[in-house]
Protein backbone atom coordinates (compact mmCIF):
# COMPACT_ATOMS: atom_id res chain seq x y z
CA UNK A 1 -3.98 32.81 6.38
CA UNK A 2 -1.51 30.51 4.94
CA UNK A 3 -1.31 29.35 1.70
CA UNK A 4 0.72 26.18 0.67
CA UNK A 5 2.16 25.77 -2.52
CA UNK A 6 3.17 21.66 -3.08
CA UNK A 7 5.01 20.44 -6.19
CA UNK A 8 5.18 16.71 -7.18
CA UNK A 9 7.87 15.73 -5.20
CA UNK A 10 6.22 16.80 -2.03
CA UNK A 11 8.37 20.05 -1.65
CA UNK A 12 6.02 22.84 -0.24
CA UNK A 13 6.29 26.76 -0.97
CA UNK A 14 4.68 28.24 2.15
CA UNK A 15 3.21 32.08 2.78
CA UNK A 16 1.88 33.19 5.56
CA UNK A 17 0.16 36.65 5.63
CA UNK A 18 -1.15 38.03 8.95
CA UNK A 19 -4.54 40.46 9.30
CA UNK A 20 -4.95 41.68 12.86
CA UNK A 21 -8.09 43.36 13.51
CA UNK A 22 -8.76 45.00 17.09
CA UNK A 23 -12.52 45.70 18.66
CA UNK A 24 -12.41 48.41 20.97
CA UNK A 25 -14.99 46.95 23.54
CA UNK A 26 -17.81 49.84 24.97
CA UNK A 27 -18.45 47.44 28.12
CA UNK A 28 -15.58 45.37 30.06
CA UNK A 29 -16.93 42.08 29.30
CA UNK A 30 -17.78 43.33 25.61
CA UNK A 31 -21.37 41.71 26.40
CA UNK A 32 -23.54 45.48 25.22
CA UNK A 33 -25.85 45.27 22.42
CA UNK A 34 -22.56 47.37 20.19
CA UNK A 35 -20.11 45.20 21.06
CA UNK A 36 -22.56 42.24 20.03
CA UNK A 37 -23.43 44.09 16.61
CA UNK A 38 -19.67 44.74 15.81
CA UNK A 39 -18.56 41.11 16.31
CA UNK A 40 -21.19 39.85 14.29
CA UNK A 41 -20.48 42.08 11.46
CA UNK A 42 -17.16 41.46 11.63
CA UNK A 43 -17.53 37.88 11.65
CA UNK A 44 -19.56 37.98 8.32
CA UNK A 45 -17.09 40.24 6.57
CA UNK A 46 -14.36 37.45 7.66
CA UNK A 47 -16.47 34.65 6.31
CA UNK A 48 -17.20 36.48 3.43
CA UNK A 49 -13.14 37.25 2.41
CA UNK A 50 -12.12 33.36 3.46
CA UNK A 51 -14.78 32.10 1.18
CA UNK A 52 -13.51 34.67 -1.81
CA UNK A 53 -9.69 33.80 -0.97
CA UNK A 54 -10.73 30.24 -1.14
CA UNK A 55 -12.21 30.67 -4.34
CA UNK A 56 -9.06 32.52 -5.88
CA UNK A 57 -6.26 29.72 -4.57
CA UNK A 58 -8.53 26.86 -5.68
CA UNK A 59 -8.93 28.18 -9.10
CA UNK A 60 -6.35 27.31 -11.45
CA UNK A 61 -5.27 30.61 -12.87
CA UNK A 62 -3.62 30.86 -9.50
CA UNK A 63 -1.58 28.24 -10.41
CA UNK A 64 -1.08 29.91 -13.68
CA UNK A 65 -0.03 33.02 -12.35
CA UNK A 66 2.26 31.20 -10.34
CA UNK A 67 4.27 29.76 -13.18
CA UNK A 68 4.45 32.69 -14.75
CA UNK A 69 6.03 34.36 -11.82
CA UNK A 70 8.59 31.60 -11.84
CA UNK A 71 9.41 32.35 -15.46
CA UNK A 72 9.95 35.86 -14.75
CA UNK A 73 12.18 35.19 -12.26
CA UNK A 74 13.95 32.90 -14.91
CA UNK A 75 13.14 29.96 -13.45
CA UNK A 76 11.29 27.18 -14.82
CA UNK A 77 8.26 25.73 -13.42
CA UNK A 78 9.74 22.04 -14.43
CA UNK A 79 12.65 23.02 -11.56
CA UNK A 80 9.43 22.96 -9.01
CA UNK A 81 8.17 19.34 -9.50
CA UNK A 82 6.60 20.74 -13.37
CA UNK A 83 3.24 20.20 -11.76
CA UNK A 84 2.18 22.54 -9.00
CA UNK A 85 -0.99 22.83 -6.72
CA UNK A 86 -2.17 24.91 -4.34
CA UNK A 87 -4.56 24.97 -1.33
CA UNK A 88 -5.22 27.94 1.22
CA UNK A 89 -6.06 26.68 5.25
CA UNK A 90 -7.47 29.56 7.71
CA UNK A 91 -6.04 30.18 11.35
CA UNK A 92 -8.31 32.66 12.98
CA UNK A 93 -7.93 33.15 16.59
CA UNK A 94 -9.71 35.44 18.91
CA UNK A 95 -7.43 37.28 21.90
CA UNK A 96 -9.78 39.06 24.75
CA UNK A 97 -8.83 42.87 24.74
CA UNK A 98 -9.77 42.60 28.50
CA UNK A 99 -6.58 43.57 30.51
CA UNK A 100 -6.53 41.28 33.43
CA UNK A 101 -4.60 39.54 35.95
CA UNK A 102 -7.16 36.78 36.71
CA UNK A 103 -6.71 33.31 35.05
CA UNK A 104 -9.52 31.22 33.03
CA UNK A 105 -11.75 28.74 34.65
CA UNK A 106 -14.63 26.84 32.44
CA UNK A 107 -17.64 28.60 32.28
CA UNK A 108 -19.79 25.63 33.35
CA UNK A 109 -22.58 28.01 34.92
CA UNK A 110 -22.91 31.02 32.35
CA UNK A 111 -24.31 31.76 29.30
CA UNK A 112 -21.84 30.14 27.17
CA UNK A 113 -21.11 26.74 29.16
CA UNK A 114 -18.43 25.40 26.40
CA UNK A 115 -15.55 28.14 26.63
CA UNK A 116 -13.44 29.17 29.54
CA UNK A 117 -13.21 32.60 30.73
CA UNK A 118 -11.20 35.04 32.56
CA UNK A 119 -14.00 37.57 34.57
CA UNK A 120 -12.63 37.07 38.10
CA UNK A 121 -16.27 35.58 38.56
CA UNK A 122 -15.23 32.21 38.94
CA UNK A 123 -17.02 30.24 41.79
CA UNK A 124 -15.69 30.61 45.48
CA UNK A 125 -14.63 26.51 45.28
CA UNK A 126 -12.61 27.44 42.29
CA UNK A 127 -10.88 30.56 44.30
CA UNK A 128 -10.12 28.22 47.29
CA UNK A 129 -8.24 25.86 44.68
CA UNK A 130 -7.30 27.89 42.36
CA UNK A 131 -4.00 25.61 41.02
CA UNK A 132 -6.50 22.66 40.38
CA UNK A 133 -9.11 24.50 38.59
CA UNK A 134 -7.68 27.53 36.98
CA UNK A 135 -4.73 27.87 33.94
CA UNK A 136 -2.48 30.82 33.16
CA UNK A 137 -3.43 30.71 29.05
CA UNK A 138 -6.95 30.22 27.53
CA UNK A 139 -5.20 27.21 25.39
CA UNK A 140 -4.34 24.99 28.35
CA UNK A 141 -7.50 25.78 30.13
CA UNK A 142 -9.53 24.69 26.60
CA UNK A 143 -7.57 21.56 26.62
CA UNK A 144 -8.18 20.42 30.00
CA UNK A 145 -11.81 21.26 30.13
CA UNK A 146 -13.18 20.92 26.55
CA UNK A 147 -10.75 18.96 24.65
CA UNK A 148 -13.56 17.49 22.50
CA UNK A 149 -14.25 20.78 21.49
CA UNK A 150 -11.39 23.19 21.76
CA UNK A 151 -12.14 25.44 18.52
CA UNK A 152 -15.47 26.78 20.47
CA UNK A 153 -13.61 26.99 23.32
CA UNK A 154 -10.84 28.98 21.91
CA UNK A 155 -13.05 30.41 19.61
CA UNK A 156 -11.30 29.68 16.64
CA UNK A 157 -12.51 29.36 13.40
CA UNK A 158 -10.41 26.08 13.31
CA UNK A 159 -6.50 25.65 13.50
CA UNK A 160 -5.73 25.05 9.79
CA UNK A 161 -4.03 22.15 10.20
CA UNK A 162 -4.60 18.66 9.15
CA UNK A 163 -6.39 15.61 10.97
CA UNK A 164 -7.92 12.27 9.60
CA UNK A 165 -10.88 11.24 7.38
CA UNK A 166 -11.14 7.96 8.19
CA UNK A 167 -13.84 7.55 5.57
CA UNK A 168 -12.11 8.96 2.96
CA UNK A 169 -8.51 7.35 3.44
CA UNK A 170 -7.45 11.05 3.38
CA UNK A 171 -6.70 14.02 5.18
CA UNK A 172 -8.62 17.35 5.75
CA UNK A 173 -7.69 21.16 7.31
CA UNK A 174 -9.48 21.50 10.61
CA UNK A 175 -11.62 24.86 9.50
CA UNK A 176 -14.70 25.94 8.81
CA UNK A 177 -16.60 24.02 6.01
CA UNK A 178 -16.02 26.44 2.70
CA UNK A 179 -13.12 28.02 3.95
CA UNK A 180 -11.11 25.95 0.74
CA UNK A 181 -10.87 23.09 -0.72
CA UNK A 182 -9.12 20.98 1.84
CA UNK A 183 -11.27 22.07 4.73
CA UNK A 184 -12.95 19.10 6.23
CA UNK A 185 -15.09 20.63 9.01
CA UNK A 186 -14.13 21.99 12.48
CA UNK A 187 -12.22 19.03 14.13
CA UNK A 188 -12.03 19.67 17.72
CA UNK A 189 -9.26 17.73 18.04
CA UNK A 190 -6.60 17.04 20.69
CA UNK A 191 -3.10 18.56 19.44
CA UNK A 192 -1.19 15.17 18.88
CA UNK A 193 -3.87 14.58 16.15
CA UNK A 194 -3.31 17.71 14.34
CA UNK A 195 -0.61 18.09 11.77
CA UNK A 196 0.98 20.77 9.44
CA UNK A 197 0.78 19.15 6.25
CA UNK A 198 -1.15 16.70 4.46
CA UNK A 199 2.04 14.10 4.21
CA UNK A 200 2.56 13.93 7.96
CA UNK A 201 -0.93 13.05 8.37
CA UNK A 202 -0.91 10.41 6.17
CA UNK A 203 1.80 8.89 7.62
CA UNK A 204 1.36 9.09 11.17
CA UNK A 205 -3.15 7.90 10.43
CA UNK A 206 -3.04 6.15 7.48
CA UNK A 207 -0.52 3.54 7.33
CA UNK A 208 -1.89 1.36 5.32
CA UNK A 209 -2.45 3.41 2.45
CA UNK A 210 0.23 4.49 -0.03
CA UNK A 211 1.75 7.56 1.19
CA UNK A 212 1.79 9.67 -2.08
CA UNK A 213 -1.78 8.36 -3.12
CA UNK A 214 -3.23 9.41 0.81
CA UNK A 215 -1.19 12.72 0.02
CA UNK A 216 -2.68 13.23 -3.50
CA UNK A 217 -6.10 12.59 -2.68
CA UNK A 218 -5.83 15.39 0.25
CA UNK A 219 -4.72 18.18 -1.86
CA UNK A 220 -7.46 19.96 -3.91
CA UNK A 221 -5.49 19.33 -7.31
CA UNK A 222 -3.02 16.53 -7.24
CA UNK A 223 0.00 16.48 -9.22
CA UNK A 224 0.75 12.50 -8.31
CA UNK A 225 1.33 10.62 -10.90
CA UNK A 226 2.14 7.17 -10.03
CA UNK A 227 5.70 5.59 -9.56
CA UNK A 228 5.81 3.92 -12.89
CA UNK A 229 6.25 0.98 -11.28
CA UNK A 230 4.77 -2.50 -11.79
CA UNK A 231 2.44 -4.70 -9.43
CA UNK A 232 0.03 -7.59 -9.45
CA UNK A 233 -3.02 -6.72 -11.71
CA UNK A 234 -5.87 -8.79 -9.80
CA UNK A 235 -7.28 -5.23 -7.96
CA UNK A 236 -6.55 -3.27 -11.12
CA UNK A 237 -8.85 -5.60 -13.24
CA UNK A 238 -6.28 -7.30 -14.78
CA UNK A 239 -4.91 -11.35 -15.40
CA UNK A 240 -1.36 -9.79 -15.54
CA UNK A 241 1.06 -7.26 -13.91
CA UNK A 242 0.07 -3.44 -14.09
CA UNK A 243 1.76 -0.27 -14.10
CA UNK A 244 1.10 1.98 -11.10
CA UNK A 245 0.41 5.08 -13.26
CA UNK A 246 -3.42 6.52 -13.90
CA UNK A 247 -4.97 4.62 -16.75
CA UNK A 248 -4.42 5.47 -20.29
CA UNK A 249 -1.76 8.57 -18.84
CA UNK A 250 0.16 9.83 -22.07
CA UNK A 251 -1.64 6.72 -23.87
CA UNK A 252 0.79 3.79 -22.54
CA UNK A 253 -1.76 0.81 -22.25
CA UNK A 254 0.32 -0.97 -19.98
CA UNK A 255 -1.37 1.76 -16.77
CA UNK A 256 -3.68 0.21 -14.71
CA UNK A 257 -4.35 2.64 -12.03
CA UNK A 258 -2.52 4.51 -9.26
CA UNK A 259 -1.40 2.10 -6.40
CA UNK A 260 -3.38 2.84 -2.93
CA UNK A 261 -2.06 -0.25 -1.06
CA UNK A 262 0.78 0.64 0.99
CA UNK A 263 1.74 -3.21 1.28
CA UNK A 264 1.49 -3.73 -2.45
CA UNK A 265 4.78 -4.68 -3.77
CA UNK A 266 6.10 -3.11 -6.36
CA UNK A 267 8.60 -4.04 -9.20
CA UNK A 268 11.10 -2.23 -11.26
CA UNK A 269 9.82 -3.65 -14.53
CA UNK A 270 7.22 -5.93 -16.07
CA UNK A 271 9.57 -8.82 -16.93
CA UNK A 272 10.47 -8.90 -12.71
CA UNK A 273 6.78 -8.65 -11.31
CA UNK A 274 5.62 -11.55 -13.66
CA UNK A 275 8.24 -13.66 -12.53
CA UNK A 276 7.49 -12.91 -9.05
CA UNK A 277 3.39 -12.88 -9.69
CA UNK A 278 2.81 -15.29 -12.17
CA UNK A 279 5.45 -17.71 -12.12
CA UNK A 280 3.15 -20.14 -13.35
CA UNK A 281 3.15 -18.09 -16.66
CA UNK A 282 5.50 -17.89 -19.71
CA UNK A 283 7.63 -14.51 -18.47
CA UNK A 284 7.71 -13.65 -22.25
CA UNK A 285 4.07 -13.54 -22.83
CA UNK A 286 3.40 -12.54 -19.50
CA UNK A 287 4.86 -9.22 -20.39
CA UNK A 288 3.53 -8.63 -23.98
CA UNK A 289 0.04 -9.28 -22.29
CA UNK A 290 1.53 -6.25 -19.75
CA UNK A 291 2.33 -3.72 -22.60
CA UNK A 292 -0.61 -4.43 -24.64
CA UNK A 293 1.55 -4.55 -27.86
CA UNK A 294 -0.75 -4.43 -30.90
CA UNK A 295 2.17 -6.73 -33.19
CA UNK A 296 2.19 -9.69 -30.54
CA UNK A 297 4.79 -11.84 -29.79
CA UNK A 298 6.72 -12.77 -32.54
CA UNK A 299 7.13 -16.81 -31.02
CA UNK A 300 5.13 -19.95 -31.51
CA UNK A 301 3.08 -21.78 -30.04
CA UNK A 302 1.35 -24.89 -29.88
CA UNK A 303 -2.32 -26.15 -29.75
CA UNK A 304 -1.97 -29.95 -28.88
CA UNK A 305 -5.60 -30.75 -29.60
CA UNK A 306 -5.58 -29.41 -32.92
CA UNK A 307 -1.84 -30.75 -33.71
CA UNK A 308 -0.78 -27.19 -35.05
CA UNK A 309 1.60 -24.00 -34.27
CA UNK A 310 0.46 -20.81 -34.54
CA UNK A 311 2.22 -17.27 -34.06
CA UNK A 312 1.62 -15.70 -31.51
CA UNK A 313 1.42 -12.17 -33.26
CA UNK A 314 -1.07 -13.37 -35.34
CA UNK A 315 -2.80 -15.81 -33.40
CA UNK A 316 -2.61 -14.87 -29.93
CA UNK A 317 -2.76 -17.66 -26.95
CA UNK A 318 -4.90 -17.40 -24.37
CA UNK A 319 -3.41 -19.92 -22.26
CA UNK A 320 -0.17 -17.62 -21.17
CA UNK A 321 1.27 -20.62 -19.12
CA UNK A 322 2.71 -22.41 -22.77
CA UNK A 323 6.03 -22.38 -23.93
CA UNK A 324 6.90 -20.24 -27.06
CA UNK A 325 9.89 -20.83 -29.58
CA UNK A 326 11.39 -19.00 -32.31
CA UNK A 327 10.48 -20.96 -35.29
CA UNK A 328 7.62 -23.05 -36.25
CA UNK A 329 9.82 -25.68 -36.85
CA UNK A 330 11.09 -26.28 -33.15
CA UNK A 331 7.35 -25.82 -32.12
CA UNK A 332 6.40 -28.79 -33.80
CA UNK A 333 9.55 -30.68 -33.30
CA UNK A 334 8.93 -30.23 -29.44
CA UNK A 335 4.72 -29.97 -28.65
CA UNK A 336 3.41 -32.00 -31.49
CA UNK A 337 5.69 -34.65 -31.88
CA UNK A 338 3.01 -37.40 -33.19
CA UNK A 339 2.77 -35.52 -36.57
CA UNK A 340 5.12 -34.86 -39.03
CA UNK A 341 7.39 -31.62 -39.37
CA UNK A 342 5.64 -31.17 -42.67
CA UNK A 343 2.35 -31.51 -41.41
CA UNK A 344 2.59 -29.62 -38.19
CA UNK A 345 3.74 -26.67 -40.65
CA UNK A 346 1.40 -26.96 -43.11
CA UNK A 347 -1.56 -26.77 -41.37
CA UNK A 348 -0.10 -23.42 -39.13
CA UNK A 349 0.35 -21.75 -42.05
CA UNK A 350 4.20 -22.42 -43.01
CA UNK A 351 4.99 -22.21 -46.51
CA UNK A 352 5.81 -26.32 -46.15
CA UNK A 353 2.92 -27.96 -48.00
CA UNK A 354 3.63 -31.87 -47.05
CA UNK A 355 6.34 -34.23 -47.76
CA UNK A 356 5.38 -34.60 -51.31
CA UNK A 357 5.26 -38.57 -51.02
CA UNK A 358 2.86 -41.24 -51.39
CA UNK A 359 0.74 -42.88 -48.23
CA UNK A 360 -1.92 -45.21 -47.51
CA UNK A 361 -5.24 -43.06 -46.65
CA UNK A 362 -6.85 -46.24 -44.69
CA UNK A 363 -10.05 -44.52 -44.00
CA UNK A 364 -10.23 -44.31 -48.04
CA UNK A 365 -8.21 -47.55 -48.49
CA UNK A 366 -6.63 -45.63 -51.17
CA UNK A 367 -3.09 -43.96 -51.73
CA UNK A 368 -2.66 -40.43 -51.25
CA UNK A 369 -0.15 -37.61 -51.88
CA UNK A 370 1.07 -35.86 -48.55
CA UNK A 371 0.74 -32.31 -50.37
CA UNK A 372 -1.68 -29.21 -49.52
CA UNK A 373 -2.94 -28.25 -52.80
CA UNK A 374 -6.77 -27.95 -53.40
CA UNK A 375 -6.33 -28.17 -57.43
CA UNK A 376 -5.17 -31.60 -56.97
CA UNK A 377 -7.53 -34.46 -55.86
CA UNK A 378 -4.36 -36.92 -55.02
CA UNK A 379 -3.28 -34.19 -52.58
CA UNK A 380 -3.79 -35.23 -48.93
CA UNK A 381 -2.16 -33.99 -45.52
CA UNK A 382 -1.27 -36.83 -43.89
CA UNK A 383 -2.95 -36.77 -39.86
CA UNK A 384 -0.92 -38.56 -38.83
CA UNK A 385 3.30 -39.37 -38.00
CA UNK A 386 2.78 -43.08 -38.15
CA UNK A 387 2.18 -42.91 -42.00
CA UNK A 388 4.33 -45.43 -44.05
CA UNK A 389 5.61 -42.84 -47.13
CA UNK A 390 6.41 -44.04 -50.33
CA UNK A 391 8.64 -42.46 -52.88
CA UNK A 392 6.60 -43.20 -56.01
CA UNK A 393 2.45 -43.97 -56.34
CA UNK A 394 3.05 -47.58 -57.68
CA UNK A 395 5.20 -48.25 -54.74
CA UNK A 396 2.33 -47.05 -52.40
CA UNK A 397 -0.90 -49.07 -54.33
CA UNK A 398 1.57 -52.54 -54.49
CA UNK A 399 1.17 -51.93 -50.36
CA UNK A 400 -2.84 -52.65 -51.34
CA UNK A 401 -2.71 -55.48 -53.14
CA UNK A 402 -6.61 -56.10 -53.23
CA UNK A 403 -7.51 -52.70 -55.21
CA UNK A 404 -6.82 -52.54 -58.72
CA UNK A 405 -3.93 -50.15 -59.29
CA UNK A 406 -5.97 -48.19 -61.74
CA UNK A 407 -8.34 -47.43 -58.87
CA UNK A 408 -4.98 -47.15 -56.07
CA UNK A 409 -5.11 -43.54 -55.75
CA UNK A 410 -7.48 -41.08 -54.33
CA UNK A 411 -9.96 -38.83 -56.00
């Protein structure tokens, strides 16, 4: 049995603990009715302390324990990675007690046609040849003869290391199902596509998944947390960049879910990715729109159909692509350059109410104050920049010389 200990950064506490058990055969080829019984017993008392072990190292008091035992031996858990998981694999193997100097050969015509043995009953063709159809070791005669299904053939209960789950995207111990929370089922694999932890797996099988996510999703209880990083927010759901942390961790907004794309590129901070991303989009508001902020972007900007400014923090654009300034002023200076300062202003909410001068209204062919103030009728926003002002009303109604001046101005 070995159980692994892995912190965040990938670092691995290892134990191994050894059980040897030895069945004193009655018959040579341990094939009597007792020797049957015993094995059988014994292989349900096995199954029955893997599956309890299992149970104990996937439960997270283990863990617990663990840190505690770090403490005591004044040494904090953070020191470790802060997060810590565990996952037990087992490594049964079975050794004949049979003292013999004969070598294995497959056991194509007994009982058991899927293991090699070593009876010195192997067929007279075989004795003839025996260096092209016998081995020295059980292990190199399994892999010869049954390499798609060496566990039987060594009769192991697996070899407790990992192999590929192609239809997971992650990796799996090689042991019978139950036997903990990695196990993935007796692989019967060749040795090349074993491994001894879940990180070497994922990078020899799984290259084009994200190392640490491949790793993470293999271990029972994953300590990953994302590298904090930024990337392109289409796959995370998003019209911006994204952080590569799990979404809503600690409450930052900004997460949109852990990166599994190995060839995703990655940036050191949202201001970078949107410029490399979206460089079609105003960087600043690119990156509010990245942190979520709940104040907004204290800048203007314009909406050219309406004539106006607006800020942002208030009213928020959803076109992210227009430019922004630091005063409402500029704003309308620069995008709405047909209407007046004062107009622009007034009508985005700055404190200017108008020019305070006299204009023709032609629509009303009357004269009208360019003011904002409901409790006066004269009071009129001008609509438009190409207004002729006038400093003083009579000035204004002499411009319409066929309305009487007592009816000149606006009501």
């Amino acid at each position: 049995m070995k159980l692994l200990t892995c912190d965040r950064n990938g670092n691995f506490l290892a134990v191994t603990v050894e059980t040897e058990i030895v069945i004193t055969c009655a018959s040579v080829d341990c094939s009597s009715p007792a020797d049957v019984a015993a094995t059988s017993t014994l292989a349900t008392q096995i199954d029955a302390a893997q599956a309890s072990i299992a149970t104990a190292v996937d439960s997270a008091a283990f863990i617990d324990d663990i840190e505690a035992e770090l403490v005591n031996l004044n040494q904090s858990a953070g020191s470790l990675g802060v997060c810590l998981t565990a996952y037990v694999t087992f490594q049964p193997t079975v050794t004949s007690a049979i003292v013999s100097t004969d070598k294995f050969y497959p056991n194509w015509e007994g009982n058991n046609p899927d293991i090699c043995v070593q009876d010195g009953n192997e067929p007279i063709y075989m004795q003839r040849f025996p260096s092209l159809w016998m081995y020295d070791t059980l292990e190199k005669c399994c892999a010869h003869y049954y390499s798609w299904n060496l566990n039987t053939c060594q009769g192991s209960g697996g070899s407790g290391q990992f192999y590929a789950d192609y239809a997971n995207n992650k990796c799996v111990t090689d042991c019978e199902a139950g036997s903990g929370a990695t196990c993935g089922g007796l692989a019967n694999l060749q040795p090349e596509a074993l491994f001894p932890s879940p990180l070497e797996c994922c990078k020899s099988k799984f290259s084009w998944v994200k190392e640490d996510f491949c790793e993470a999703a293999s271990l029972p209880n994953s300590c990953y947390e994302g590298t904090d990083l930024y990337y392109r927010g289409d796959t995370a759901g998003e019209s911006v960049c994204a952080k590569d942390c799990a979404k809503d961790a600690n409450g930052d907004l900004s997460c949109g879910g852990l990166v599994e794309d190995a060839n995703l590129k990655l940036y050191d901070d949202a201001e970078e990715c949107c410029a490399k991303e979206y460089g079609w989009m105003n960087g600043e508001l690119c990156a509010d729109r990245v942190h979520k902020a709940t104040t907004g972007l204290a800048k203007y900007w314009a909406d050219k159909t309406e004539g106006k400014c607006y800020l942002d923090s208030a009213t928020p654009t959803k076109d992210l692509g227009v430019a922004t300034f630091d005063t409402i002023e500029e704003c309308c200076e620069e995008e709405v350059e047909w209407a007046t300062a004062a107009q622009c202003g007034a009508t985005s909410g700055s404190a200017a109410a108008g020019t305070g001068k006299y204009y023709v209204h032609w629509l009303d062919q009357k004269c009208a104050r360019d003011c904002d103030d409901s409790s006066d009728p004269q009071c009129k926003l001008a609509a438009s920049g190409d207004n002729e002002f006038f400093d003083s009303q009579s000035a204004c109604c002499a411009r319409l010389t066929w309305v009487a001046p007592a009816d000149c101005m606006i009501s």
